[in-house]
C-alpha atoms as a PDB file:
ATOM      1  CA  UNK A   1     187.144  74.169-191.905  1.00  0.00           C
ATOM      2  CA  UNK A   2     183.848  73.631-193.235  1.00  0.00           C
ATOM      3  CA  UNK A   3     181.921  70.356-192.879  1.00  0.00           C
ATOM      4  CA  UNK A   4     179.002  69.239-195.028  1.00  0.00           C
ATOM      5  CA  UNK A   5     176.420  68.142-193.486  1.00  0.00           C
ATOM      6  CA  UNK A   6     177.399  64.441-192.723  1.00  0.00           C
ATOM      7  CA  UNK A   7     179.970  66.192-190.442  1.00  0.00           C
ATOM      8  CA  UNK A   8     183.008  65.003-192.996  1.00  0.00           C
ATOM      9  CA  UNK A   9     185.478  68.324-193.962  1.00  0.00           C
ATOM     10  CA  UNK A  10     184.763  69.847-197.266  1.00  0.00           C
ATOM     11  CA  UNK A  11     187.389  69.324-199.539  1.00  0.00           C
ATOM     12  CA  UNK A  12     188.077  71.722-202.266  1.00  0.00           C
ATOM     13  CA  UNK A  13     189.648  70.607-205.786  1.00  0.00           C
ATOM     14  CA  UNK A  14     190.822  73.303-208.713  1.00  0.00           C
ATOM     15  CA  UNK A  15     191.190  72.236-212.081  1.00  0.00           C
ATOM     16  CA  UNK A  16     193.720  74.732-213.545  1.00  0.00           C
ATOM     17  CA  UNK A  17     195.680  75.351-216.184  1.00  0.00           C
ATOM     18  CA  UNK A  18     196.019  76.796-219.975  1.00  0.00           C
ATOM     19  CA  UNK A  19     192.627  76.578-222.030  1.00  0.00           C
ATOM     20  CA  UNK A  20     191.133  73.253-223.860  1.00  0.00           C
ATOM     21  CA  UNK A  21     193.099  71.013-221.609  1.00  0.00           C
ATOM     22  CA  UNK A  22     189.618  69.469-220.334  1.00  0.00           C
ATOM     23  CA  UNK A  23     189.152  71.422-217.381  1.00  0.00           C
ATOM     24  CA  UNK A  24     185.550  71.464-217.460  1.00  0.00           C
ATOM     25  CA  UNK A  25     184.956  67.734-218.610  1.00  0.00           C
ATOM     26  CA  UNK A  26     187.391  66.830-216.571  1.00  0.00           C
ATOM     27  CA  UNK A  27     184.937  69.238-213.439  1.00  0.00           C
ATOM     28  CA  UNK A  28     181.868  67.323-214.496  1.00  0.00           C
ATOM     29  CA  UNK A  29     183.615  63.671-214.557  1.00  0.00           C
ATOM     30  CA  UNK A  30     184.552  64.380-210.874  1.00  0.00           C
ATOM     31  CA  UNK A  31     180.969  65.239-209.918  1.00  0.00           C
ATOM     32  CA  UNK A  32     179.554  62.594-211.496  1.00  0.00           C
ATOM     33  CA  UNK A  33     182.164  59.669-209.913  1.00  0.00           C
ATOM     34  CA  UNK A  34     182.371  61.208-206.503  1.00  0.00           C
ATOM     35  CA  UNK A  35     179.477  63.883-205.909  1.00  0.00           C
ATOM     36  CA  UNK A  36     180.117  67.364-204.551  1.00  0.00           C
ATOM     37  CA  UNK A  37     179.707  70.570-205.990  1.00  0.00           C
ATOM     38  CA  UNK A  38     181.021  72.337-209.299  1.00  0.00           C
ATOM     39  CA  UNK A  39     181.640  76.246-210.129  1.00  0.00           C
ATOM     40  CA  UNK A  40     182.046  76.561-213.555  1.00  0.00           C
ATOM     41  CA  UNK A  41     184.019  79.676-215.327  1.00  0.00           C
ATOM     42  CA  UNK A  42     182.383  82.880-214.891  1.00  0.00           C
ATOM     43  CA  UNK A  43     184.476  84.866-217.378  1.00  0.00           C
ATOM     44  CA  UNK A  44     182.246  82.555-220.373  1.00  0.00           C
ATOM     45  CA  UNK A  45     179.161  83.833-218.926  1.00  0.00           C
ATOM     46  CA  UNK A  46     180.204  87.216-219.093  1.00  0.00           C
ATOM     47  CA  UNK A  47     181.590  87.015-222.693  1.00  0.00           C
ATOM     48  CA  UNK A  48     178.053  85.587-223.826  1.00  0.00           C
ATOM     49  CA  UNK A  49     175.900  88.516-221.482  1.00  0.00           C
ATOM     50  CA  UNK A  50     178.267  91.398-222.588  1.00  0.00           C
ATOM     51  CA  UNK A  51     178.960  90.230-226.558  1.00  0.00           C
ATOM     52  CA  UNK A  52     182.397  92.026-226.916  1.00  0.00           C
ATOM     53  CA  UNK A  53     186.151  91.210-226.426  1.00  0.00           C
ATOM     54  CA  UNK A  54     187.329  91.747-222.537  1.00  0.00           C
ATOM     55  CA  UNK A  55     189.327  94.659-221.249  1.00  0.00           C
ATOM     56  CA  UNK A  56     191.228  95.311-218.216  1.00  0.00           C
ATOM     57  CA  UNK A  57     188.518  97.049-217.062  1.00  0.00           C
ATOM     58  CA  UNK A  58     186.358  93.696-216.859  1.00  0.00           C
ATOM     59  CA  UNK A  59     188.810  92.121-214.747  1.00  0.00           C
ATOM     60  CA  UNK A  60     187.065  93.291-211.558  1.00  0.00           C
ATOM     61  CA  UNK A  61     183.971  92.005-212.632  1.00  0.00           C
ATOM     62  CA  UNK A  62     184.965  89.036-213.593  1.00  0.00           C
ATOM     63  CA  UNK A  63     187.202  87.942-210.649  1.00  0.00           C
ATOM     64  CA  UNK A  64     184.184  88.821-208.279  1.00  0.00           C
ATOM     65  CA  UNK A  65     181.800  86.873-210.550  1.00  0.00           C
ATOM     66  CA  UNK A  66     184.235  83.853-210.055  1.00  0.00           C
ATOM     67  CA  UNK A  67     184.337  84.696-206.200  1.00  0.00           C
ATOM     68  CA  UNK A  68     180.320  85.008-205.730  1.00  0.00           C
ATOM     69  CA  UNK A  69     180.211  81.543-207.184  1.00  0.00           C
ATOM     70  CA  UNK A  70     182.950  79.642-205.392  1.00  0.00           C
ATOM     71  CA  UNK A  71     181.482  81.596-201.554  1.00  0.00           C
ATOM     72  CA  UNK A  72     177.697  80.467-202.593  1.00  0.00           C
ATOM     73  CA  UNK A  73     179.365  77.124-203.122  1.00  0.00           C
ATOM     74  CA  UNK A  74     181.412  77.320-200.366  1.00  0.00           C
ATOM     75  CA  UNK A  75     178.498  78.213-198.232  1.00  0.00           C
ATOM     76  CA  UNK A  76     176.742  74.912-198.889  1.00  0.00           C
ATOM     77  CA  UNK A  77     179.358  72.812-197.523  1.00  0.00           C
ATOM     78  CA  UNK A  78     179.315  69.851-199.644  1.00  0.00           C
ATOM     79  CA  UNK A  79     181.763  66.964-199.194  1.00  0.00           C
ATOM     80  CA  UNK A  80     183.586  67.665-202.276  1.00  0.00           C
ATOM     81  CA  UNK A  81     184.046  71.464-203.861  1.00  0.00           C
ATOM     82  CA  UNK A  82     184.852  71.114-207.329  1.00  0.00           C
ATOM     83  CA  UNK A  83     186.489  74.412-209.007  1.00  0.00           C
ATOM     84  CA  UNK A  84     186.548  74.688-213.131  1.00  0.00           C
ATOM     85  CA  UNK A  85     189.029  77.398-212.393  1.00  0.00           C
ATOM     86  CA  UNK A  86     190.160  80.025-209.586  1.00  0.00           C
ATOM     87  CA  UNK A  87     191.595  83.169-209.335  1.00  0.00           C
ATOM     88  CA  UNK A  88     194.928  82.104-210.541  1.00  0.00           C
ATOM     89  CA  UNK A  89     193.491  81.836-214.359  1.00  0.00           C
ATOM     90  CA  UNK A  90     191.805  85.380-214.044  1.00  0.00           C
ATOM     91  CA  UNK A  91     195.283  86.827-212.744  1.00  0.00           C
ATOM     92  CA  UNK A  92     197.679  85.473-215.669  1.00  0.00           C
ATOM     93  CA  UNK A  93     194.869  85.681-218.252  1.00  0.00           C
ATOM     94  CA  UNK A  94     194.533  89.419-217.086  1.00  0.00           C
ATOM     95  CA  UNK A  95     198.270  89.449-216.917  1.00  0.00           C
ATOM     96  CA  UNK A  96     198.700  88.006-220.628  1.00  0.00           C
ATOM     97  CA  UNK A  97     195.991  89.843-222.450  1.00  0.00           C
ATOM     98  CA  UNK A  98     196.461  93.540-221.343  1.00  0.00           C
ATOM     99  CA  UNK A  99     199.818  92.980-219.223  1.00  0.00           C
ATOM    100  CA  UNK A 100     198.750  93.829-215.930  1.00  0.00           C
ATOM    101  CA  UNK A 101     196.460  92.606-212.954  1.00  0.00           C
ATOM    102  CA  UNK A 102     194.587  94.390-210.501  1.00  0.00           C
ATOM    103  CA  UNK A 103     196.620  93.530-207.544  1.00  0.00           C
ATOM    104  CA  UNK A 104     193.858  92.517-204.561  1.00  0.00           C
ATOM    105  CA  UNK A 105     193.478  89.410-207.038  1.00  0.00           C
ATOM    106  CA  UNK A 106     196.619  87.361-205.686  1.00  0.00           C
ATOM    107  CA  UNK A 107     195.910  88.532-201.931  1.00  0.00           C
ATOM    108  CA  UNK A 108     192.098  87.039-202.078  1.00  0.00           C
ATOM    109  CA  UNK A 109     194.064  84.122-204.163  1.00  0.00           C
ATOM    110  CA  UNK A 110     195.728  83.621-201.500  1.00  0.00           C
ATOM    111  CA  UNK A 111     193.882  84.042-198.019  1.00  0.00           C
ATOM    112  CA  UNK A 112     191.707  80.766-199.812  1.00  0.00           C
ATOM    113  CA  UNK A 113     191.942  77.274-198.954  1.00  0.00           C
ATOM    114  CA  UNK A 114     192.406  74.758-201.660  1.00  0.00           C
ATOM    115  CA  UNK A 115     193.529  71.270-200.723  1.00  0.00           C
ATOM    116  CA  UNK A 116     194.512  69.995-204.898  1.00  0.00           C
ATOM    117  CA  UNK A 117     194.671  72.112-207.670  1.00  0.00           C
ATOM    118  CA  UNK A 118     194.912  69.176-210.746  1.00  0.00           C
ATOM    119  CA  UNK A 119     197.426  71.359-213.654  1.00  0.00           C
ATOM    120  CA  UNK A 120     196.576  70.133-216.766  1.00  0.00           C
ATOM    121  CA  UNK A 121     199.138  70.290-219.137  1.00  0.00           C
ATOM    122  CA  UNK A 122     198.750  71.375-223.233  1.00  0.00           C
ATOM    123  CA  UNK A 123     200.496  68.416-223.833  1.00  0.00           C
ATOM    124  CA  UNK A 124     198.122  65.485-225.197  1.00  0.00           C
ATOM    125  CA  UNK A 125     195.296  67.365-225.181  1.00  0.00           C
ATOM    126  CA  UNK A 126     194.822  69.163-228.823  1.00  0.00           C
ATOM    127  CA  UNK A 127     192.936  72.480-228.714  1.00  0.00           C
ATOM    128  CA  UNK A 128     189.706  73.265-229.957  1.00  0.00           C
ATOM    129  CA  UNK A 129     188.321  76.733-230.920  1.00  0.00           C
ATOM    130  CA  UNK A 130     185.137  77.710-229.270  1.00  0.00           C
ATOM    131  CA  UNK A 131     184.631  81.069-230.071  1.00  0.00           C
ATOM    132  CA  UNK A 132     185.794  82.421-226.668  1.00  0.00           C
ATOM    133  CA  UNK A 133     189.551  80.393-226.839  1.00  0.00           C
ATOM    134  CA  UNK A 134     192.479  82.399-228.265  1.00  0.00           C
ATOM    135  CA  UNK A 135     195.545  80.157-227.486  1.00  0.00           C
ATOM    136  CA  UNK A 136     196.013  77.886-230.392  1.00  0.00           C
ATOM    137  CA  UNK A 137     199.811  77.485-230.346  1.00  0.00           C
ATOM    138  CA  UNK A 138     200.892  74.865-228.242  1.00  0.00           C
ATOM    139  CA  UNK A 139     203.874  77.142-227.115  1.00  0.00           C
ATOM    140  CA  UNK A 140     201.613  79.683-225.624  1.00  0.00           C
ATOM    141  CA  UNK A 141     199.925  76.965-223.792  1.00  0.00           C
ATOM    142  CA  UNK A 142     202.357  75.767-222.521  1.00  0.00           C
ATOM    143  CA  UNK A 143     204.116  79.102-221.373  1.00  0.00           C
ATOM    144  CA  UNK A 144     200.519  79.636-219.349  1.00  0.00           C
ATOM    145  CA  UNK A 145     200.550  75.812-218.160  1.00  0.00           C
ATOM    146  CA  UNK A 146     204.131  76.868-217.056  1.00  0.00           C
ATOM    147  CA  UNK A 147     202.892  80.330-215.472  1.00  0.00           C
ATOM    148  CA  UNK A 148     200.251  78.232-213.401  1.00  0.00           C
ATOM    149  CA  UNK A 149     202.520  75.781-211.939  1.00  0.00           C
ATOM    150  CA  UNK A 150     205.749  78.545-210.864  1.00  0.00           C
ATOM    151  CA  UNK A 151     202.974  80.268-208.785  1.00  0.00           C
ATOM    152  CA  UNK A 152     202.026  77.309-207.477  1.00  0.00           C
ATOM    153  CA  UNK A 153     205.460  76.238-206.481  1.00  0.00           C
ATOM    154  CA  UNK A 154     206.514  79.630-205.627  1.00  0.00           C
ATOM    155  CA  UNK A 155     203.084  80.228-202.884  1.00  0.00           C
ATOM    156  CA  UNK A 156     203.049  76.414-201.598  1.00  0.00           C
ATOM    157  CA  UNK A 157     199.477  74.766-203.603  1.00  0.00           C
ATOM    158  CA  UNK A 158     199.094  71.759-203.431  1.00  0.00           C
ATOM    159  CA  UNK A 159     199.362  70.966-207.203  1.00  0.00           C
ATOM    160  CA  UNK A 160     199.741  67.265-209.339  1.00  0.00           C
ATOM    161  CA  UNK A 161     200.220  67.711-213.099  1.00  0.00           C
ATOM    162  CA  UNK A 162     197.680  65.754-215.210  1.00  0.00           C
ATOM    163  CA  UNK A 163     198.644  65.309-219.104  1.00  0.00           C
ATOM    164  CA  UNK A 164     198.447  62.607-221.568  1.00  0.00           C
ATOM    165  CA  UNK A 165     195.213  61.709-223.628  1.00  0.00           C
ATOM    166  CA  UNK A 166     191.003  62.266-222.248  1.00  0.00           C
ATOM    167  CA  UNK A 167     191.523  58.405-221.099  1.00  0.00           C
ATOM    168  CA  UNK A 168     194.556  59.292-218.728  1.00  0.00           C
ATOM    169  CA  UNK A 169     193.914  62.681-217.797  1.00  0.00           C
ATOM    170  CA  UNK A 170     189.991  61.175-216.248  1.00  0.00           C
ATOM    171  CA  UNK A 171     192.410  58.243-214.859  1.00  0.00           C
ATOM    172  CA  UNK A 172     194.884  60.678-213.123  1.00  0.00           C
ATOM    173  CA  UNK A 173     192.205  63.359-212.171  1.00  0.00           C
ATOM    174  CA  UNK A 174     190.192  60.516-210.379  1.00  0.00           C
ATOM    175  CA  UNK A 175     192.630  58.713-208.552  1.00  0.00           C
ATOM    176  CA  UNK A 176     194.543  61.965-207.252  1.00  0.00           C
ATOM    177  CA  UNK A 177     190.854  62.972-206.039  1.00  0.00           C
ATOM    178  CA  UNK A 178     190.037  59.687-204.379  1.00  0.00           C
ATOM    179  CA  UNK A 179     193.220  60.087-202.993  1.00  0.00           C
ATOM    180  CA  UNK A 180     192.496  63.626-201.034  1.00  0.00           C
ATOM    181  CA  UNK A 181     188.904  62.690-200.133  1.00  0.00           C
ATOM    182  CA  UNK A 182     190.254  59.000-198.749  1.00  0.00           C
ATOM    183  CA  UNK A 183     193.702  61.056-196.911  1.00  0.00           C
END
């Protein structure tokens, strides 16, 4: 396991879950009460660099994209490893938009250590188009909050569902995080 430089394990948190739940708020909240690290989403830098709707063909890119961040993050050890999504959203977004999934996704998914992954859940949280978002039914939201948390259950994550409104969802997210860096 790595350490950061005060000797203390790095602990690695993944915000997950369907699109404008808060996952990236919810990324920078963390940082800014306990420190640590964040990766952002690399699939929005891509959109903006490459101008066009994704393919399957993208995928690839995209998932490594994601990886390169979280290792160079990884590399630098810090106390608290902050992830504004993972593999896991690549897969079922990949899975959902062109029904199908390059398939070393889930195996480097899985040889990863995450110690939380905070699901955030459609419900509360009312969605908000930003030109790269293309879930506005709260039903398909849900069916991908639902996707996220039967992989979760079915490979063994350790995974706490946050919901309710901005105020609760900071509330949960920061006590379930004070919670693994404190255990």
């Amino acid at each position: 396991m790595a350490c950061d430089p005060g000797g203390r394990p790095m602990k690695v948190v993944v915000l997950t879950g369907p699109e404008s739940t808060g996952k990236s708020w919810l990324a920078d909240r963390l940082r800014r009460r306990f420190g640590g690290l964040v990766v952002d989403e690399y699939v929005r830098h891509y959109i903006e660099r490459t101008q066009r709707d994704t393919t399957l063909a993208d995928v690839p890119a995209i998932a490594r994209g994601q990886l390169a961040r979280e290792d160079a993050a990884r590399a630098a050890a810090p106390h608290l490893l902050i992830l504004d999504t993972h593999l896991l959203s690549n897969m079922l977004w990949s899975r959902t938009l062109f029904g199908d999934c390059p398939d070393w996704l889930e195996a480097e998914l899985q040889a990863r250590e995450y110690h939380q992954h905070l699901l955030l859940s459609p419900t509360g949280a009312e969605w908000h188009a930003d030109g790269q978002r293309c879930q506005p039914d709260l039903d398909d939201r849900q069916r991908f909050c639902e996707q996220c948390r039967d992989w979760l259950r079915q490979h063994r994550q350790p995974f706490v569902e946050i919901a309710g409104d901005w105020a609760e969802r900071e509330r949960q997210a920061i006590a379930w995080t004070r919670a693994l860096l404190d255990g």
